[in-house]
PDB file of N, CA and C in Angstrom:
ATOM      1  N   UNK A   1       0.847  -1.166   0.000  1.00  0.00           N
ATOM      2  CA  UNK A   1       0.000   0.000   0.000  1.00  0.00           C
ATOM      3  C   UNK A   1       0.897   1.235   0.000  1.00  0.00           C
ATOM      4  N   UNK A   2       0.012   2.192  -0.953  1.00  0.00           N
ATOM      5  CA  UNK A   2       1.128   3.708  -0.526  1.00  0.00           C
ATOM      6  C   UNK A   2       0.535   5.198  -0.459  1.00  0.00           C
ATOM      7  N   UNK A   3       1.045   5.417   0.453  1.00  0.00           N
ATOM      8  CA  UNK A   3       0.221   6.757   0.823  1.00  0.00           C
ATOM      9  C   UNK A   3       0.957   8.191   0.025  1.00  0.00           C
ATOM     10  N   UNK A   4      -0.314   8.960  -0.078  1.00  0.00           N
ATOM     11  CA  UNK A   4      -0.160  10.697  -0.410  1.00  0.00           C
ATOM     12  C   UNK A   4      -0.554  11.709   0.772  1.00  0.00           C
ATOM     13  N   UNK A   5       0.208  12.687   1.025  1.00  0.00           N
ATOM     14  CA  UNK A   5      -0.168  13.491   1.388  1.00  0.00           C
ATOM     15  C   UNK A   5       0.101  14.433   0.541  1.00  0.00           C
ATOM     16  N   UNK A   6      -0.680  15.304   0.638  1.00  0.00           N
ATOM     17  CA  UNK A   6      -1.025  16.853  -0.006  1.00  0.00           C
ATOM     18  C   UNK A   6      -1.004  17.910   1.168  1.00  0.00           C
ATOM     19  N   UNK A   7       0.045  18.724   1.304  1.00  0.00           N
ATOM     20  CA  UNK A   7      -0.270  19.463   2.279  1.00  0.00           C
ATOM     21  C   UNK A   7      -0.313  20.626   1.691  1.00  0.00           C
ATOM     22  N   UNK A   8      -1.604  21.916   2.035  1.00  0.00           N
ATOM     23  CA  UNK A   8      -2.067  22.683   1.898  1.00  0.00           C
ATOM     24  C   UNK A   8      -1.917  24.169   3.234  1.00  0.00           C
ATOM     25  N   UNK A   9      -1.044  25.194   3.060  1.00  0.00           N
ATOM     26  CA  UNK A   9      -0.737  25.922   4.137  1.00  0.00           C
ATOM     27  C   UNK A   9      -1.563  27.440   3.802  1.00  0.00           C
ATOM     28  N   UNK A  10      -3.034  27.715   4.351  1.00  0.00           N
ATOM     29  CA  UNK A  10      -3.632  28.742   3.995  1.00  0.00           C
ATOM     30  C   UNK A  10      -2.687  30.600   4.277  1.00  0.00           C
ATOM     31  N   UNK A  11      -3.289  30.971   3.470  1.00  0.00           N
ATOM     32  CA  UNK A  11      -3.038  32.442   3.882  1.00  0.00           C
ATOM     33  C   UNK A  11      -4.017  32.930   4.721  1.00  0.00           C
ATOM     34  N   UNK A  12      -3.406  33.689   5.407  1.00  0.00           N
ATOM     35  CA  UNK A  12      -3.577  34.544   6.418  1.00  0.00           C
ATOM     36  C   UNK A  12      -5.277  34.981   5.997  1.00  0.00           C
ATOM     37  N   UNK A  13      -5.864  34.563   7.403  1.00  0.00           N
ATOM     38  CA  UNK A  13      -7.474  34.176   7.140  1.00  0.00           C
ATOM     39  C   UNK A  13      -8.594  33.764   6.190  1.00  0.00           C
ATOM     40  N   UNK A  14      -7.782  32.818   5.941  1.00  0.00           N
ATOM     41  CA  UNK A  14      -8.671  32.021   5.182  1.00  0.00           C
ATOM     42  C   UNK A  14      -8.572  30.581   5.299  1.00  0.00           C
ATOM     43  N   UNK A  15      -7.978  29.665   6.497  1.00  0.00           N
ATOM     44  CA  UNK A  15      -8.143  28.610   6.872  1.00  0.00           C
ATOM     45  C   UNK A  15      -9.393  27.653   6.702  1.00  0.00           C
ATOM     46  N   UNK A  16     -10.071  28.389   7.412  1.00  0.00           N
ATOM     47  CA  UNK A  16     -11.549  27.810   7.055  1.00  0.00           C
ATOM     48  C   UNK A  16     -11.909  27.916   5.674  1.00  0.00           C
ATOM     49  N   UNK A  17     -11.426  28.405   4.528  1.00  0.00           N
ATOM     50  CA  UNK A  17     -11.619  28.308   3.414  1.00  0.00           C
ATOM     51  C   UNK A  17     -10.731  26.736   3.083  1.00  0.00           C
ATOM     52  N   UNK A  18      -9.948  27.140   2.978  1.00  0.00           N
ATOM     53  CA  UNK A  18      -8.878  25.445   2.719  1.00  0.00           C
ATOM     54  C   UNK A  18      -9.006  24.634   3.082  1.00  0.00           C
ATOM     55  N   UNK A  19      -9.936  24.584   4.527  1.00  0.00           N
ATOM     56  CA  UNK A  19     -10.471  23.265   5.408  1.00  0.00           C
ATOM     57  C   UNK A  19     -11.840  22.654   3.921  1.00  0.00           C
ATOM     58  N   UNK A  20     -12.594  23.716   3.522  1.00  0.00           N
ATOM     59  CA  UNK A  20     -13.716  23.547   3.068  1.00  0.00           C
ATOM     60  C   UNK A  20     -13.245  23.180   1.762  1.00  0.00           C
ATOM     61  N   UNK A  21     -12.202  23.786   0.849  1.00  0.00           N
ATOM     62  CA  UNK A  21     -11.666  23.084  -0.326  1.00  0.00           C
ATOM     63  C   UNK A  21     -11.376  21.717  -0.153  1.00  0.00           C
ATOM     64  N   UNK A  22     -10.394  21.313   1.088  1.00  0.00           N
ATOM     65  CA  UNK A  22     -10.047  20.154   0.847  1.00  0.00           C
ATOM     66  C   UNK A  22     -11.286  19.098   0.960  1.00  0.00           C
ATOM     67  N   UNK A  23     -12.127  19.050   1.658  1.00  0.00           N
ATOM     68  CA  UNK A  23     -13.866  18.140   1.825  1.00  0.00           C
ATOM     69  C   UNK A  23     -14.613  18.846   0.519  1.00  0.00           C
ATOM     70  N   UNK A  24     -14.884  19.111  -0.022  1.00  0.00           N
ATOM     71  CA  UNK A  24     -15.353  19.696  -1.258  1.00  0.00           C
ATOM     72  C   UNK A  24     -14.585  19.370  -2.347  1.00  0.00           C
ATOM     73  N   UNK A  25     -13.802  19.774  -2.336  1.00  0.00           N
ATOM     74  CA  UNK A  25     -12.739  19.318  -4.032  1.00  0.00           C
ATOM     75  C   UNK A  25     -11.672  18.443  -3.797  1.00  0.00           C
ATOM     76  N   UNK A  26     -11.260  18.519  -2.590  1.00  0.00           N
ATOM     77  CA  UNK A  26      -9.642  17.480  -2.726  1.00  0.00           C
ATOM     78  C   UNK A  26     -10.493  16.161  -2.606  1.00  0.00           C
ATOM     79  N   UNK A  27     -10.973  16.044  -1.479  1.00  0.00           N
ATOM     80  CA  UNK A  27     -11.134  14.294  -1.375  1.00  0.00           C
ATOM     81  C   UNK A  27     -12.361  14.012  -2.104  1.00  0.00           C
ATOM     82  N   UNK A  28     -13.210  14.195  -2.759  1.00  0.00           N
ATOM     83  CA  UNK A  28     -13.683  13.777  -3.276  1.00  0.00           C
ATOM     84  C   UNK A  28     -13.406  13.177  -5.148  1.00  0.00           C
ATOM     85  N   UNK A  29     -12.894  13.741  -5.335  1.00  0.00           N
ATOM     86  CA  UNK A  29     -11.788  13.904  -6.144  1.00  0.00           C
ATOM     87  C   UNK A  29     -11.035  12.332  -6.202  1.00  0.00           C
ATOM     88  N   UNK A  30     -10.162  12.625  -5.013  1.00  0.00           N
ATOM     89  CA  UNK A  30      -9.034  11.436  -5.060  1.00  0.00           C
ATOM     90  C   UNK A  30     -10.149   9.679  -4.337  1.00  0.00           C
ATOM     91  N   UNK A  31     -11.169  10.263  -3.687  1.00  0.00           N
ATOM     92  CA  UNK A  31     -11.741   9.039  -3.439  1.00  0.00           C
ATOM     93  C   UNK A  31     -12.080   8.277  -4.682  1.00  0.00           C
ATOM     94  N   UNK A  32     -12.866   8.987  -5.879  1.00  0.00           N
ATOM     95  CA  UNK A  32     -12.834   8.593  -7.024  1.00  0.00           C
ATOM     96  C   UNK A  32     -11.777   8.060  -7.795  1.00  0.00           C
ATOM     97  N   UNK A  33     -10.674   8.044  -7.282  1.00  0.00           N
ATOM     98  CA  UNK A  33      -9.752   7.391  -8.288  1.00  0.00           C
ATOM     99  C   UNK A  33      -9.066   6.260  -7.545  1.00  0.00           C
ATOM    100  N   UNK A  34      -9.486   5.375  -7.117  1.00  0.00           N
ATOM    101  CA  UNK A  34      -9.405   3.987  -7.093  1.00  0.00           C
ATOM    102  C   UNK A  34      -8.222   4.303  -5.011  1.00  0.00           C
ATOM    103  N   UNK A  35      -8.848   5.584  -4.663  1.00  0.00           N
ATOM    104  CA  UNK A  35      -8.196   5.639  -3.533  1.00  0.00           C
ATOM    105  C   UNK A  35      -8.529   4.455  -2.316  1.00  0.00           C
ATOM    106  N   UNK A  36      -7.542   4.120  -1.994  1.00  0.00           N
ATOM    107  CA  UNK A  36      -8.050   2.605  -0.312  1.00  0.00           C
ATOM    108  C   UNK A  36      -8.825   3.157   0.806  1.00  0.00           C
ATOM    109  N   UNK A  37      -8.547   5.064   1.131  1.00  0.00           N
ATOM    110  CA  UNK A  37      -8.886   5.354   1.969  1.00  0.00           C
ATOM    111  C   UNK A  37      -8.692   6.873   2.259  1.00  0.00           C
ATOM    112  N   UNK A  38      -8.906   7.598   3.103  1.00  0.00           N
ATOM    113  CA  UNK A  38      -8.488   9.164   2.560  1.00  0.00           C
ATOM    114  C   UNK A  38      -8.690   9.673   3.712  1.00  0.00           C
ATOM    115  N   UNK A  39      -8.154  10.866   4.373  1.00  0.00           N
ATOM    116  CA  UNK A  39      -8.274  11.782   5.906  1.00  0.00           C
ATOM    117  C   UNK A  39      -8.257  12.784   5.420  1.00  0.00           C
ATOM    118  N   UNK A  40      -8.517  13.651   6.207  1.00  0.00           N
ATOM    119  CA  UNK A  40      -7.914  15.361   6.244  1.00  0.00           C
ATOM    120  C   UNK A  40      -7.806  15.525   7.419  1.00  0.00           C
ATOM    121  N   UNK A  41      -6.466  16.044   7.913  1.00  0.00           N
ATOM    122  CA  UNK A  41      -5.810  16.132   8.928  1.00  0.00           C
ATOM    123  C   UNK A  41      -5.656  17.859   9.409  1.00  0.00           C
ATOM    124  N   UNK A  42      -6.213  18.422  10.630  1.00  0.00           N
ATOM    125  CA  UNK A  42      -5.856  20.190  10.014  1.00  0.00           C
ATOM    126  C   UNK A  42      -4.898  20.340  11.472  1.00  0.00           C
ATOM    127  N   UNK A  43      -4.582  21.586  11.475  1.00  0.00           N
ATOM    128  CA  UNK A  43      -4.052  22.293  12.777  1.00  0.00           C
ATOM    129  C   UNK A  43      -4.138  23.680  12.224  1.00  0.00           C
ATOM    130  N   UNK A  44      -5.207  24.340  13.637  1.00  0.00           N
ATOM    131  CA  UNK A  44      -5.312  25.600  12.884  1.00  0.00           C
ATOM    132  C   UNK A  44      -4.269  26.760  13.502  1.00  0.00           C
ATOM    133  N   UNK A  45      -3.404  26.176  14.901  1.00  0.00           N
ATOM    134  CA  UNK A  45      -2.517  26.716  15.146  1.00  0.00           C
ATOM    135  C   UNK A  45      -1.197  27.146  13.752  1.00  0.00           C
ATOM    136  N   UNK A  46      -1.398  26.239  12.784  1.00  0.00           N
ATOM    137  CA  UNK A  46      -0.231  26.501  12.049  1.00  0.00           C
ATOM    138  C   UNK A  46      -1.019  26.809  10.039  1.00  0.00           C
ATOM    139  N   UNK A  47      -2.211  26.791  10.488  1.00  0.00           N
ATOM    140  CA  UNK A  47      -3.576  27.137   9.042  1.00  0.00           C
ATOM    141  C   UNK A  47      -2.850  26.057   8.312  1.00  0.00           C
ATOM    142  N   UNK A  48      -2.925  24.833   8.639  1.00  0.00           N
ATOM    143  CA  UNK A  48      -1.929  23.342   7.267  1.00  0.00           C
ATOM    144  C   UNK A  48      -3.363  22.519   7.195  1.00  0.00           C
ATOM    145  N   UNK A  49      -3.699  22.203   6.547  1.00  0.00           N
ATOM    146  CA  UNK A  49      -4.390  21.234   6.053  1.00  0.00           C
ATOM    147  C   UNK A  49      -3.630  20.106   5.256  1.00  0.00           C
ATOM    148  N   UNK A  50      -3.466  18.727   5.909  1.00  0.00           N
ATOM    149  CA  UNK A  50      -3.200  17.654   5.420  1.00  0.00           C
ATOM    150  C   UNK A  50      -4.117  16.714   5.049  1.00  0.00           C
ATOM    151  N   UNK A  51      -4.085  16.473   3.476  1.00  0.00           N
ATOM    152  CA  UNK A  51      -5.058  15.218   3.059  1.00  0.00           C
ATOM    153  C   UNK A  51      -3.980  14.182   2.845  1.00  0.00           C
ATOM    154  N   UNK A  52      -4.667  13.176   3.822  1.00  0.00           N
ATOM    155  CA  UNK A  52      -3.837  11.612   3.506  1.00  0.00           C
ATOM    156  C   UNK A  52      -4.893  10.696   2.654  1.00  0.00           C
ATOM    157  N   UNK A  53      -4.144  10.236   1.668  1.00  0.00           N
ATOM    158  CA  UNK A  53      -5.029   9.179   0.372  1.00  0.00           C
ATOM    159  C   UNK A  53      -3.977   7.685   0.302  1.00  0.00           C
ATOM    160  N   UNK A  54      -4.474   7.146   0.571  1.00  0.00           N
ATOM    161  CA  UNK A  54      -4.056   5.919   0.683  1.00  0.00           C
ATOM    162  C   UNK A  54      -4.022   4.921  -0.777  1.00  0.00           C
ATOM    163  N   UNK A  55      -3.200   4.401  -1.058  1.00  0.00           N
ATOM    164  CA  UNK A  55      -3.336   3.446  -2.609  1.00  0.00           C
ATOM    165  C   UNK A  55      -3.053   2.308  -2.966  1.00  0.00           C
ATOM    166  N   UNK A  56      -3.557   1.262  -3.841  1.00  0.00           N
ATOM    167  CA  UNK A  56      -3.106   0.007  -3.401  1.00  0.00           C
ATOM    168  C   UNK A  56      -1.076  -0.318  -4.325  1.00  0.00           C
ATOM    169  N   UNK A  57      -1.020   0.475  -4.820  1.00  0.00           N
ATOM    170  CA  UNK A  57       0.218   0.830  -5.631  1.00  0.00           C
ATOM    171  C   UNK A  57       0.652   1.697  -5.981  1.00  0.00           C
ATOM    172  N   UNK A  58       2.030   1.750  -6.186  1.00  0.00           N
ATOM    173  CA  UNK A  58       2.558   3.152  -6.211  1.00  0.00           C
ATOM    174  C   UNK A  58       2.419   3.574  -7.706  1.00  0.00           C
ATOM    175  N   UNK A  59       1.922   2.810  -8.606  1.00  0.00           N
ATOM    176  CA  UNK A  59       1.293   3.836  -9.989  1.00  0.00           C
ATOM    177  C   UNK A  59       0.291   4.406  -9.400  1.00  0.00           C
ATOM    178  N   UNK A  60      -0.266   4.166  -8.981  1.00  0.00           N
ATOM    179  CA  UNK A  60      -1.349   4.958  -8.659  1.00  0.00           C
ATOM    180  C   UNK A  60      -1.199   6.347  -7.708  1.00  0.00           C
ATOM    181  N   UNK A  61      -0.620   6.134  -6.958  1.00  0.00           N
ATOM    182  CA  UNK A  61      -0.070   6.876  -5.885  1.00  0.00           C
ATOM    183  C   UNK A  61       1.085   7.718  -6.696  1.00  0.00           C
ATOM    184  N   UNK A  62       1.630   7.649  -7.355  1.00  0.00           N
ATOM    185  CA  UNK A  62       2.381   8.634  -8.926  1.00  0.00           C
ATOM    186  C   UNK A  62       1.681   9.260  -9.240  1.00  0.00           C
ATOM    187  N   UNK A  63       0.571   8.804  -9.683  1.00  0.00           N
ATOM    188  CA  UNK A  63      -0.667   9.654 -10.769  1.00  0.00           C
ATOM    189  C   UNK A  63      -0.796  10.841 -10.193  1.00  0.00           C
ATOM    190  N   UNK A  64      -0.996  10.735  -8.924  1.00  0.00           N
ATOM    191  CA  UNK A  64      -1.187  12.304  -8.173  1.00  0.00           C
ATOM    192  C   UNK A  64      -0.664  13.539  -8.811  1.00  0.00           C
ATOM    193  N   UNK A  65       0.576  13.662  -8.889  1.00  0.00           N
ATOM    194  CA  UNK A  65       1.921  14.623  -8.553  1.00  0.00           C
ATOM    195  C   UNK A  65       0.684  14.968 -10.604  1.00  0.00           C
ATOM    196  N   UNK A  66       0.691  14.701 -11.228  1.00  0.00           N
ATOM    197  CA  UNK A  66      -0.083  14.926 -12.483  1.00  0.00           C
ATOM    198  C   UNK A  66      -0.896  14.445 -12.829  1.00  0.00           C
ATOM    199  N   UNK A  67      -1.622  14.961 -11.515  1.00  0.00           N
ATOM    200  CA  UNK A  67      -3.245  14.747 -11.806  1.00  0.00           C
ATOM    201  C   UNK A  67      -3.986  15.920 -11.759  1.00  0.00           C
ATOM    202  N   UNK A  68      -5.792  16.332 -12.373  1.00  0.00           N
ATOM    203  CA  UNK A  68      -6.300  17.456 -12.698  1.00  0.00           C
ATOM    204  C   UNK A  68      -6.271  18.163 -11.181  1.00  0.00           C
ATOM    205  N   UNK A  69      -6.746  17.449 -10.328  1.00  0.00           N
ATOM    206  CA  UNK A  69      -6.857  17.886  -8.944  1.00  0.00           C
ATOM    207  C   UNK A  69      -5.768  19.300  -8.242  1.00  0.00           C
ATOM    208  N   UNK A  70      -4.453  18.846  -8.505  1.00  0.00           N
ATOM    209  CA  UNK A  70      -3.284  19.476  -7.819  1.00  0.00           C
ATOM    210  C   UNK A  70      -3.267  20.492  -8.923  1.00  0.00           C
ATOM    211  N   UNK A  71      -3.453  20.344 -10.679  1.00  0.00           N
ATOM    212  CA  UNK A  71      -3.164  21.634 -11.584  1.00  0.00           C
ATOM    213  C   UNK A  71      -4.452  22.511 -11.652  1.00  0.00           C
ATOM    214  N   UNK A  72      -5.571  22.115 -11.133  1.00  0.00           N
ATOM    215  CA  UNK A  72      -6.575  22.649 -10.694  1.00  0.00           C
ATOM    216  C   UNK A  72      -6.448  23.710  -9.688  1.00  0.00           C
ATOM    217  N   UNK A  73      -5.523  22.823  -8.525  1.00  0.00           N
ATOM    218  CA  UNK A  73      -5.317  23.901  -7.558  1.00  0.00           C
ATOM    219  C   UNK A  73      -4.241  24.721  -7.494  1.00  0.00           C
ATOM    220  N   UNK A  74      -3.600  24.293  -8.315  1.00  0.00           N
ATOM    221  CA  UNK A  74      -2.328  25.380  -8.291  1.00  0.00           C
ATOM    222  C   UNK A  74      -2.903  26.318  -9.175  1.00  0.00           C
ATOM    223  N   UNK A  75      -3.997  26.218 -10.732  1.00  0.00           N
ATOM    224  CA  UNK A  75      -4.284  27.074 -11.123  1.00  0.00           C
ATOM    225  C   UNK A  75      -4.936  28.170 -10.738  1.00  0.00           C
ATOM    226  N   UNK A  76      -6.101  27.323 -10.002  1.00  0.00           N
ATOM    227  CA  UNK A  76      -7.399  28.019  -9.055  1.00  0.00           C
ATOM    228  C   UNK A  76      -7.435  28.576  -7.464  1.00  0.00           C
ATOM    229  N   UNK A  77      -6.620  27.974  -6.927  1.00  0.00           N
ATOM    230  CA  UNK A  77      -6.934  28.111  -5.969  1.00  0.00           C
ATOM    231  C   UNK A  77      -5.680  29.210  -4.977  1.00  0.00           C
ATOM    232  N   UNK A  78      -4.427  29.610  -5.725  1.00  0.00           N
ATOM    233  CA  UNK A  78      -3.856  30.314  -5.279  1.00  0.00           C
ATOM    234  C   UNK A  78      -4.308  31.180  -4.188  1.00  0.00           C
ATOM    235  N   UNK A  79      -5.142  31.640  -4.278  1.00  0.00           N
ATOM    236  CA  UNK A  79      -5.161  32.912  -3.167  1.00  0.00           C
ATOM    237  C   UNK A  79      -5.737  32.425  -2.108  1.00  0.00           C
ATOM    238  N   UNK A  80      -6.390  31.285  -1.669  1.00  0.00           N
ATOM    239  CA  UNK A  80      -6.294  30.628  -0.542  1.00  0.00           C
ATOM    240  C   UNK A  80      -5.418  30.189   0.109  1.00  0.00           C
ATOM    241  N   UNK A  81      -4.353  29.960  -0.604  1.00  0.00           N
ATOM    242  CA  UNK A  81      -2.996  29.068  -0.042  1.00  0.00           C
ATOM    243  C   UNK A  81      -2.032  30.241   0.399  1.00  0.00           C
ATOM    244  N   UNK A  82      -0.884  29.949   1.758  1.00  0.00           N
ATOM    245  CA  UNK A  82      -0.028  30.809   1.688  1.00  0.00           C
ATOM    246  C   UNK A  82       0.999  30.658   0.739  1.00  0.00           C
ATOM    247  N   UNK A  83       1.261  29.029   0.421  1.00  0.00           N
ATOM    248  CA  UNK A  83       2.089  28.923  -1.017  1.00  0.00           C
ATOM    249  C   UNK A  83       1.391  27.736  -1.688  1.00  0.00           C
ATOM    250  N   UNK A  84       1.973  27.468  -2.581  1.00  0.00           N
ATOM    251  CA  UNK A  84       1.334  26.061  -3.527  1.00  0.00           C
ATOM    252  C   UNK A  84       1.259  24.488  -2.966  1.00  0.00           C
ATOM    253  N   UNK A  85       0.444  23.558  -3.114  1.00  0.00           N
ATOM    254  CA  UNK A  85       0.536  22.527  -2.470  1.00  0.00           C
ATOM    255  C   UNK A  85       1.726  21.851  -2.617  1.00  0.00           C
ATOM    256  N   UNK A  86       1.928  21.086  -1.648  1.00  0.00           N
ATOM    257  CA  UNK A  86       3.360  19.978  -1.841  1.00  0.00           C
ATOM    258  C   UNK A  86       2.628  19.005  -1.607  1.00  0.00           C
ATOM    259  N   UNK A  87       3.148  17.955  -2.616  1.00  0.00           N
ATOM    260  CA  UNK A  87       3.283  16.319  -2.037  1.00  0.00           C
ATOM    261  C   UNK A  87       4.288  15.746  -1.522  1.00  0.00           C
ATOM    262  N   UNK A  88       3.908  14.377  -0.889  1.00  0.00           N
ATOM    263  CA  UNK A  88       5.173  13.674  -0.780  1.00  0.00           C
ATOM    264  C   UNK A  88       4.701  12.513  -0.824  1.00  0.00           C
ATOM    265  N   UNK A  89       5.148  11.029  -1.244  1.00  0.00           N
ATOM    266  CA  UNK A  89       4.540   9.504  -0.847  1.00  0.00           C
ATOM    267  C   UNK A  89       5.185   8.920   0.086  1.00  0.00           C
ATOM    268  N   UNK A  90       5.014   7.663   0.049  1.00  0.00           N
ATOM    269  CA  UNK A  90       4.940   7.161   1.465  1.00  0.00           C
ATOM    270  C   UNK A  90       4.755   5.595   0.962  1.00  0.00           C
ATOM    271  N   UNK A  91       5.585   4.574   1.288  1.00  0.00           N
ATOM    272  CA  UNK A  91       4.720   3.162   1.013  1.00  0.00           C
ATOM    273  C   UNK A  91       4.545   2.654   2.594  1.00  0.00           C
ATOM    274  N   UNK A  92       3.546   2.799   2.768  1.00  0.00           N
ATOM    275  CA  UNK A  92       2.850   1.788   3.669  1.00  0.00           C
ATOM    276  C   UNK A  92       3.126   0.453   4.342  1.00  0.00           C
ATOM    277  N   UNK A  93       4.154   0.086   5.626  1.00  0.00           N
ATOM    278  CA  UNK A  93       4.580  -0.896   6.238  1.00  0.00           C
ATOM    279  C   UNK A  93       3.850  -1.606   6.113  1.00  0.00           C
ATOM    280  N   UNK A  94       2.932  -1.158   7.305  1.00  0.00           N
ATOM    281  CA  UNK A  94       2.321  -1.829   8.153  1.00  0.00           C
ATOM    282  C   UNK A  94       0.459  -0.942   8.768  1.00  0.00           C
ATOM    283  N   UNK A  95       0.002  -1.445   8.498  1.00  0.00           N
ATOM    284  CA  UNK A  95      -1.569  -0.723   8.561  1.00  0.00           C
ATOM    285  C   UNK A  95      -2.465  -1.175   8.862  1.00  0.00           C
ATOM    286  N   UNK A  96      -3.843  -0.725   9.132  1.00  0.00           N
ATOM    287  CA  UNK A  96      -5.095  -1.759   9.136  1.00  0.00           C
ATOM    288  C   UNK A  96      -6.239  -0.357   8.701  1.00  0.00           C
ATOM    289  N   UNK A  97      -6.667  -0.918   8.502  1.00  0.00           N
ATOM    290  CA  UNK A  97      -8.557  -0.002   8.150  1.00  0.00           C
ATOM    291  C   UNK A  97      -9.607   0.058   8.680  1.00  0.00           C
ATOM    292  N   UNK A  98      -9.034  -1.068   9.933  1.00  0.00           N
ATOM    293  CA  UNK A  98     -10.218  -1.103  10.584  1.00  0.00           C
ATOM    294  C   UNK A  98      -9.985  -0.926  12.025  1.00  0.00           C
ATOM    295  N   UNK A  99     -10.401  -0.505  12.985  1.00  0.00           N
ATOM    296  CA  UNK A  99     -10.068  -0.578  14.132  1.00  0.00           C
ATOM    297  C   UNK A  99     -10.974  -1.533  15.083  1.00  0.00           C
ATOM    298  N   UNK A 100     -11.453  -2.722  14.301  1.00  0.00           N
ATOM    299  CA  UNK A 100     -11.994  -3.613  15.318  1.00  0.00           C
ATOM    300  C   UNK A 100     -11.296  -3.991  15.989  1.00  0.00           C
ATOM    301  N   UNK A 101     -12.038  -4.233  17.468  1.00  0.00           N
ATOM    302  CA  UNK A 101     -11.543  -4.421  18.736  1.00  0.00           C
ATOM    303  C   UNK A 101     -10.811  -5.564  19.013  1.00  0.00           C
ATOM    304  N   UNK A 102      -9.929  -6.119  19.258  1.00  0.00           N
ATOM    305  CA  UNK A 102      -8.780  -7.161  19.374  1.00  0.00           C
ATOM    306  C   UNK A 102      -8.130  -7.416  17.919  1.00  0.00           C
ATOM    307  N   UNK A 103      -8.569  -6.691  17.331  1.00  0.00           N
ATOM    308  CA  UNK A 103      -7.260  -6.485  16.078  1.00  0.00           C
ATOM    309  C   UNK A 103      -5.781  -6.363  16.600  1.00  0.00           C
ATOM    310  N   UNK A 104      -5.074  -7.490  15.951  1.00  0.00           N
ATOM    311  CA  UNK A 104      -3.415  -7.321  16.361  1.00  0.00           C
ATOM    312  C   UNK A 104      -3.039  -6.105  15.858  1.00  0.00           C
ATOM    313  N   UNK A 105      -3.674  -5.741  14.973  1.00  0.00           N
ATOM    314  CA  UNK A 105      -2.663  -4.503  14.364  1.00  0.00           C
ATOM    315  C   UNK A 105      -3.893  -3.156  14.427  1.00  0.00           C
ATOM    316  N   UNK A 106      -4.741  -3.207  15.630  1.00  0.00           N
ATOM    317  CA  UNK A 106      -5.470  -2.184  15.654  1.00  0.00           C
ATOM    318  C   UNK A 106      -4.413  -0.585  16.350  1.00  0.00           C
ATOM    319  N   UNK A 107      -4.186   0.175  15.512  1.00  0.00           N
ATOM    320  CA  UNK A 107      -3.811   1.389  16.313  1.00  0.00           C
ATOM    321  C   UNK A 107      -2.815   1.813  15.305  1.00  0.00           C
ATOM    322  N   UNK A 108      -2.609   0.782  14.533  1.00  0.00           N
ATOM    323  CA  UNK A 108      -1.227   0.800  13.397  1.00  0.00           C
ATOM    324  C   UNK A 108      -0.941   2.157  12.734  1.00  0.00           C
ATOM    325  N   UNK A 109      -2.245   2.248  12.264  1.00  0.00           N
ATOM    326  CA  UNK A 109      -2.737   3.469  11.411  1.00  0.00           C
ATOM    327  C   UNK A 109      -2.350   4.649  11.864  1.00  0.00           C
ATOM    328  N   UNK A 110      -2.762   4.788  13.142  1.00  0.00           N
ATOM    329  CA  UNK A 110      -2.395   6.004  14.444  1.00  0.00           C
ATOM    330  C   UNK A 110      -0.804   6.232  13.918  1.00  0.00           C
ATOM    331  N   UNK A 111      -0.267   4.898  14.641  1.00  0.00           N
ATOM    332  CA  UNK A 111       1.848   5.316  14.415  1.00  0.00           C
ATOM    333  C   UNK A 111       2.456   5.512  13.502  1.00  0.00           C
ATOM    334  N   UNK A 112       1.297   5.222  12.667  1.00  0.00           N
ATOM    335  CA  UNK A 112       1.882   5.781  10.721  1.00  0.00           C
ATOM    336  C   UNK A 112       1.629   6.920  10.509  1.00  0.00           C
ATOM    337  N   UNK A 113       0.496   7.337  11.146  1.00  0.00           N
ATOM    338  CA  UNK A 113       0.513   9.035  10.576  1.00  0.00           C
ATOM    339  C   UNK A 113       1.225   9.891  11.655  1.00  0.00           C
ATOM    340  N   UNK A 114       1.268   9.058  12.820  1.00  0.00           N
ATOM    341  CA  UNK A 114       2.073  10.329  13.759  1.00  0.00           C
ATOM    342  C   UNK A 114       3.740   9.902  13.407  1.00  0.00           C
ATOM    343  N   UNK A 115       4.173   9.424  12.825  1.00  0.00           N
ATOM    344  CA  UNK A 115       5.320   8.919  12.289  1.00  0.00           C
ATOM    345  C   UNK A 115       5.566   9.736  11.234  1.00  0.00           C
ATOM    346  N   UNK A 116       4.745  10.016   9.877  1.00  0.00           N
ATOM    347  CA  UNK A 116       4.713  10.906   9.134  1.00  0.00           C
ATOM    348  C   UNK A 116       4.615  12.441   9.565  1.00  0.00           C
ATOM    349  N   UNK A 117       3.677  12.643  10.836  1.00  0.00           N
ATOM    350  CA  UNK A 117       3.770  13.733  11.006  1.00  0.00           C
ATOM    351  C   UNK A 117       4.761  14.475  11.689  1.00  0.00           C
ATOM    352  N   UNK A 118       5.926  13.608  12.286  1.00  0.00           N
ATOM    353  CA  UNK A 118       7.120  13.773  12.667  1.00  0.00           C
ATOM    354  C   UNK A 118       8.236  13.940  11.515  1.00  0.00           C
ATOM    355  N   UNK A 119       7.677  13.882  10.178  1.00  0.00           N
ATOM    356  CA  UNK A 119       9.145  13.653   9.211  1.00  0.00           C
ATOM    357  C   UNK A 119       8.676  14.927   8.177  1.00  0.00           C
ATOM    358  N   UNK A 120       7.338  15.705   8.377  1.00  0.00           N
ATOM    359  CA  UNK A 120       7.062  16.791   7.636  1.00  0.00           C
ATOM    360  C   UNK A 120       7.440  17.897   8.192  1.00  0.00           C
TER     361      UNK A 120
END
């Protein structure tokens, strides 16, 4: 499996705008394209909006970086952003999707993104 993030850093009051782009245009978007799974992650201490998209391969998880979505928003959406989106990927150790209860690998998910969110 391999993950995307898209991180999105608003300008100066307009957070709540970029929160509402990314649930409106980002993930719906990437759920449609054969995505495993998808978040949006925010902190409004720092106005970042992170969408995590999950994939079952890394062609797919490529496609991103030139896909309509990101030239959409770099075309359109400038003046929400304090600069242009970045990506980065990620292949996927170790994971689960589900957090049923006595799952060996329930919580996995948790140490992968706070793992990522330590290396951004």
């Amino acid at each position: 499996m391999h993950a995307v993030i898209i991180r999105l850093t608003a300008a100066p009051g307009r957070f709540d705008d970029v929160k509402a782009l990314a649930a409106d245009l980002v993930m719906p978007a990437y759920v449609e394209r054969t995505a495993r799974g998808a978040y949006i992650l925010t902190n409004c201490e720092r106005a970042e909006v992170l969408v995590l998209v999950l994939y079952a391969t890394q062609a797919e998880a490529d496609s991103i970086e030139s896909g309509e979505v990101l030239r959409s928003l770099r075309k359109n959406c400038l003046d929400l952003l304090a600069c242009g989106p970045t990506t980065e990927a990620f292949e996927v150790l170790v994971g689960t999707m589900s957090s049923a209860p006595g799952s060996s690998l329930n919580g996995d998910l948790l140490a992968f993104l706070s793992e990522i969110s330590r290396t951004l």
